[in-house]
Protein backbone atom coordinates (compact mmCIF):
# COMPACT_ATOMS: atom_id res chain seq x y z
CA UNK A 1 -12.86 -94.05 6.96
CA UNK A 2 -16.41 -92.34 8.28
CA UNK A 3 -17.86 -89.92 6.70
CA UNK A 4 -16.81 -87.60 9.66
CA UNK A 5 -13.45 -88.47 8.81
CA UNK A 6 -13.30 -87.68 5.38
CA UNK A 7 -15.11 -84.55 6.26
CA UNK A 8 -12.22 -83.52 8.68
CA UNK A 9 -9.76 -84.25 6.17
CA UNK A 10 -11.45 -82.04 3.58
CA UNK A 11 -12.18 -79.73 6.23
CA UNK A 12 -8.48 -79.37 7.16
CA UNK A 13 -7.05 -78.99 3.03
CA UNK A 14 -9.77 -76.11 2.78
CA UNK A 15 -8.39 -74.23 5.70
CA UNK A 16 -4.62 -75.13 4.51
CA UNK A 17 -6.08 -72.81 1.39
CA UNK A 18 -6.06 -76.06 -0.95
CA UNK A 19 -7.97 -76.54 -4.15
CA UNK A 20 -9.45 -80.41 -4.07
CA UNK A 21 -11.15 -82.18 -6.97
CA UNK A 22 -12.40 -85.95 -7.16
CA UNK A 23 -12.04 -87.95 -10.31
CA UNK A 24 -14.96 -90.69 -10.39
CA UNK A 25 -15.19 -93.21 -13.38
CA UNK A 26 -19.40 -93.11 -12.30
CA UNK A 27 -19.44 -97.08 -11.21
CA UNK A 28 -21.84 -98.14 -9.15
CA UNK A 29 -18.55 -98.91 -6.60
CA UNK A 30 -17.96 -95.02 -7.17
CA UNK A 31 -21.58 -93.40 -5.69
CA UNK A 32 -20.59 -93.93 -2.21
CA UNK A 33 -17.62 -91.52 -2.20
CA UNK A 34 -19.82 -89.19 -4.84
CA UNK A 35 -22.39 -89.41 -2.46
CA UNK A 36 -20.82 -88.22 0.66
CA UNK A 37 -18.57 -85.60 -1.26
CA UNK A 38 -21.91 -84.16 -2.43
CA UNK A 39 -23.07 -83.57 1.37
CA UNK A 40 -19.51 -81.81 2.64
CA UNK A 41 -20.16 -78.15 2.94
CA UNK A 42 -18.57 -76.95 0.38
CA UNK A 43 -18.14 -77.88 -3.20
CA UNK A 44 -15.60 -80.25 -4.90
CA UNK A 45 -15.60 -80.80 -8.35
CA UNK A 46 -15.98 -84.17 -10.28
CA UNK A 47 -13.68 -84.97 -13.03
CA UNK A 48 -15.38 -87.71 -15.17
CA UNK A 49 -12.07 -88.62 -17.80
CA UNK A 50 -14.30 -88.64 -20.88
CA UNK A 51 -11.82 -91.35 -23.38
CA UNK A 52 -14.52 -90.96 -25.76
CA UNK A 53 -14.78 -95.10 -26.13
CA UNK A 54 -17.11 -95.01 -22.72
CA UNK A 55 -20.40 -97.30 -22.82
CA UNK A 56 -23.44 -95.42 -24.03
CA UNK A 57 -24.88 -96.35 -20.80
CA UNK A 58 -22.30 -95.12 -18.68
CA UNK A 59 -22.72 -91.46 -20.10
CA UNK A 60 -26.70 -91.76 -19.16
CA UNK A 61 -26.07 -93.48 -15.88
CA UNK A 62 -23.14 -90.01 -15.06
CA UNK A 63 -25.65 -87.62 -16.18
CA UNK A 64 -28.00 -88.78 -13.94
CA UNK A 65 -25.76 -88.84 -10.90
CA UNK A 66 -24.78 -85.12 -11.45
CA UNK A 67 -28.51 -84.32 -11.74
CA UNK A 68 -29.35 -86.38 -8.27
CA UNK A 69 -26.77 -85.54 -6.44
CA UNK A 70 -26.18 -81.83 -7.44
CA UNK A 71 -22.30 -82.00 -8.56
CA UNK A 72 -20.47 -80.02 -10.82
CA UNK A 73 -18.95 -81.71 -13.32
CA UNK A 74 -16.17 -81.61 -15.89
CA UNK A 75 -15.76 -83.24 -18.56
CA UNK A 76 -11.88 -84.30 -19.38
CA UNK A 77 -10.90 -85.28 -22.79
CA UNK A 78 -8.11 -86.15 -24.70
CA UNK A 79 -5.87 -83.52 -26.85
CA UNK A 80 -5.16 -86.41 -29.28
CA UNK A 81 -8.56 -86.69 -31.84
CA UNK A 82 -9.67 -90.52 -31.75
CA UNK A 83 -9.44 -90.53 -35.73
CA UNK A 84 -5.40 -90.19 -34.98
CA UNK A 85 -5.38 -92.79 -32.25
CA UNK A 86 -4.48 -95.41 -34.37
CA UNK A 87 -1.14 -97.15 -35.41
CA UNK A 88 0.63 -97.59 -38.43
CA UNK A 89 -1.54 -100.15 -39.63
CA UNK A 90 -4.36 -99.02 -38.77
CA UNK A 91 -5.49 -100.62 -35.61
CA UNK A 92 -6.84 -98.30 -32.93
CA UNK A 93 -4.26 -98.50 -29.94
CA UNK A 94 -6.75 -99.70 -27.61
CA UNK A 95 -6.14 -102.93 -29.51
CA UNK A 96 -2.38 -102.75 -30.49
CA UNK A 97 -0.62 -100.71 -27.72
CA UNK A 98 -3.39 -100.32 -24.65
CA UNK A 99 -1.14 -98.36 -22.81
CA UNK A 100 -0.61 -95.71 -25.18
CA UNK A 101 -4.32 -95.81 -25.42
CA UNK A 102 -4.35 -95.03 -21.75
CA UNK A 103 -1.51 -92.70 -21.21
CA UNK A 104 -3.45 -90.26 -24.17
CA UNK A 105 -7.13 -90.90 -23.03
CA UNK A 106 -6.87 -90.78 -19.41
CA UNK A 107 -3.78 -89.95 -17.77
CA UNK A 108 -1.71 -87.14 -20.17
CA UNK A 109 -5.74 -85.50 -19.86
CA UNK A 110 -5.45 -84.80 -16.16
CA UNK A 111 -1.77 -83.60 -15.92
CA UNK A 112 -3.26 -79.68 -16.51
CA UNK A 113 -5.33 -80.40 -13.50
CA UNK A 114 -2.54 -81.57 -11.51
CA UNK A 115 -0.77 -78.35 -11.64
CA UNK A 116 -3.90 -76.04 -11.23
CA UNK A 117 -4.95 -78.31 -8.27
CA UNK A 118 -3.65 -79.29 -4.42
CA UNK A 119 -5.39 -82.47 -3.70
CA UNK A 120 -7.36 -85.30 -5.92
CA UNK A 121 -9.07 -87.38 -4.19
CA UNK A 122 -9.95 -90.77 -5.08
CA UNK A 123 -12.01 -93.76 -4.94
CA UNK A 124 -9.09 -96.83 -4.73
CA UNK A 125 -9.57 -99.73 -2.32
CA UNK A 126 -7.29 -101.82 -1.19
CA UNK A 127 -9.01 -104.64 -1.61
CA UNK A 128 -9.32 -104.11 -5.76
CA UNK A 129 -6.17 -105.11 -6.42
CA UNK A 130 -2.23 -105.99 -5.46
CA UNK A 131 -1.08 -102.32 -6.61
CA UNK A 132 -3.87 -100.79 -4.52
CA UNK A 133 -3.23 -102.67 -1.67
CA UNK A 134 0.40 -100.80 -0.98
CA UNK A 135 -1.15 -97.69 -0.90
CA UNK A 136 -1.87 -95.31 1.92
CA UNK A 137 -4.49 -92.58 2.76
CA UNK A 138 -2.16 -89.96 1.61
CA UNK A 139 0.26 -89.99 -1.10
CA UNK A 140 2.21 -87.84 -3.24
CA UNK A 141 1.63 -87.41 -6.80
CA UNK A 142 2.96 -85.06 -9.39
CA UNK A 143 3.01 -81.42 -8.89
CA UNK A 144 3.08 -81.55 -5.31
CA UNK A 145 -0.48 -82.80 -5.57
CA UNK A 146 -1.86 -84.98 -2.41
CA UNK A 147 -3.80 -87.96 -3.07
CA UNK A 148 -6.26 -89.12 -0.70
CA UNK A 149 -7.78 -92.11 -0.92
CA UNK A 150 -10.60 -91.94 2.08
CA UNK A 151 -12.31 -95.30 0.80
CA UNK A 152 -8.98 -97.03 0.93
CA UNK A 153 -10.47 -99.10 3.61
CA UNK A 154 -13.60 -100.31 2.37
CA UNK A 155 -14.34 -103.44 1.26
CA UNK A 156 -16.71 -104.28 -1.33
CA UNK A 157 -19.55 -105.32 1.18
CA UNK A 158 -19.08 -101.95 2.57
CA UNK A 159 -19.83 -100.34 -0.38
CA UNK A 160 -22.75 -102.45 -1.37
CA UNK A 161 -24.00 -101.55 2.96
CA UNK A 162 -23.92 -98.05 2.06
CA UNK A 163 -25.78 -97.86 -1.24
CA UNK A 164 -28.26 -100.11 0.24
CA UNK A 165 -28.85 -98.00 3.00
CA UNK A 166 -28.97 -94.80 1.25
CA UNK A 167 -30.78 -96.44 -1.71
CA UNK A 168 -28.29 -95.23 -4.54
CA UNK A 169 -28.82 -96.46 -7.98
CA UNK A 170 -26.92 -99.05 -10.03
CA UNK A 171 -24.87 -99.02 -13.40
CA UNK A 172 -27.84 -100.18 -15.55
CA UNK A 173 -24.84 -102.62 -16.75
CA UNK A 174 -24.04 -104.35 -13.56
CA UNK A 175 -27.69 -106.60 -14.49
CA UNK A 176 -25.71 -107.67 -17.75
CA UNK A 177 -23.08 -108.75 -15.45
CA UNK A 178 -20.71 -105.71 -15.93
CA UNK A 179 -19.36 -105.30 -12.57
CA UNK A 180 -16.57 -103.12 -13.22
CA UNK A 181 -17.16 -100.57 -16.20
CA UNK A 182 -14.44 -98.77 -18.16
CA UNK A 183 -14.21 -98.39 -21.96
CA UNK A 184 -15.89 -100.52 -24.03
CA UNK A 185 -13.48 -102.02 -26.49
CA UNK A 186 -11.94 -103.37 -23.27
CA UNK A 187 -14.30 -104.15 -20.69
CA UNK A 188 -16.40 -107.64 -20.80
CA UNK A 189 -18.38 -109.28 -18.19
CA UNK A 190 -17.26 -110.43 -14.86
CA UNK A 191 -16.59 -113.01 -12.73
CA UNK A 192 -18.57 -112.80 -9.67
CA UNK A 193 -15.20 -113.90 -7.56
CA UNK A 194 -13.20 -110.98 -9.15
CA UNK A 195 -15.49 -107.95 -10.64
CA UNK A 196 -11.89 -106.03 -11.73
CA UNK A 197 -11.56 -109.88 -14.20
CA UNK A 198 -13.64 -107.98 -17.38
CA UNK A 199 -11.23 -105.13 -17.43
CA UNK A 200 -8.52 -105.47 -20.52
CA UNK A 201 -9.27 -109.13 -20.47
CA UNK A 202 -6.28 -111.52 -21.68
CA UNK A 203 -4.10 -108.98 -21.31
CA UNK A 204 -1.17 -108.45 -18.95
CA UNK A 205 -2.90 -105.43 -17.55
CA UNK A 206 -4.74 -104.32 -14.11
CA UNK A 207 -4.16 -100.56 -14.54
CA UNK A 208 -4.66 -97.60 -16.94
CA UNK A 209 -1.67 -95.74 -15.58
CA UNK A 210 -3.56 -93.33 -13.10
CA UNK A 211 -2.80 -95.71 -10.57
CA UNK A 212 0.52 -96.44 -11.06
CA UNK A 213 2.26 -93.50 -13.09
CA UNK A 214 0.65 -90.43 -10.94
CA UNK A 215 1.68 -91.57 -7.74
CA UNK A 216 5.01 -92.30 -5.75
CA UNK A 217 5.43 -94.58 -3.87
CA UNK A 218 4.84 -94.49 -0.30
């Protein structure tokens, strides 16, 4: 999808009276979409799901995005204090139960904006993963929210096209071969075949629940 596209899709929720926010996890793979929301007439907030376990660098990198590109951000945390994310022995869940790590840090955080909202978009591609690929440009999600995916058909070289040509910067962790950046305790480097490979490595994980537990299938 064009930017003219996306722009008469937006276009068409504003005038149906609907509220729209993106959620961007401030990749390098992200900027495109970022980019091109911040040059719609009309403003659409950027929810950056703050887990609190983020890379250092990550937090720089999103601040200055926002700065560049003039968005307004918020900032979405977790009701749960890290200090009580942590099973009975001890461990933090991001170690012995990543899921429950994910349902409290990233998706129970965005359910309030769910209900106060009409349509999230989103940065998926179909080419990330399996899950990703059975999704459409419009989906349902809780709430009676619309998801809209307007990168869904991008590929990777697409993405690297456009941030070449508009000369967008990188992740300052992409050099150390991070290629796709999420919390630290479980994110390592990449393999250059897969760039999704360094997320929750050896475990039987591809998701953090966004993905799969706000949105029905189509």
């Amino acid at each position: 999808m064009k930017f003219e596209e996306i722009h008469s899709y937006l276009q068409r929720y504003s005038e149906e009276g609907k509220r729209s926010f993106v959620t961007s996890s401030f990749q390098s793979h992200s900027l495109p979409l970022l980019h091109m929301l911040s040059r719609m007439p009309f403003e659409i907030p950027v929810l950056f799901i703050n887990t609190g376990f983020h890379f250092p660098e990550t937090l720089t990198f999103r601040d200055e995005v926002v700065e560049s590109f003039g968005l307004k951000m918020i900032d979405v945390e977790s009701l749960v204090n890290r200090i009580d994310q942590r099973d009975q022995n001890g461990q933090f869940y991001f170690t012995s139960d990543p899921d429950r790590c994910c349902y409290i840090n990233k998706t129970q955080p965005l359910e309030p904006f769910l209900m106060a909202y009409d349509v999230w978009i989103n940065g998926v591609r179909a080419d990330q993963n399996a899950n990703r690929r059975n999704m459409q440009t419009e989906q349902e999600a809780p709430h009676g929210v619309t998801r809209f995916h307007p990168i869904l058909d991008w590929t990777a070289r697409m993405i690297h096209e456009y941030a070449t040509e508009h000369d967008l910067p990188r992740h300052p962790l992409e050099d150390r071969g991070y290629l796709s950046v999420g919390c630290e305790p479980c994110t390592r480097k990449t393999d250059l075949h897969d760039d999704r490979s360094g997320r929750w490595f050896g475990m039987q994980k591809t998701e953090c629940g966004l993905h799969t537990d706000l949105i029905k299938p189509s």
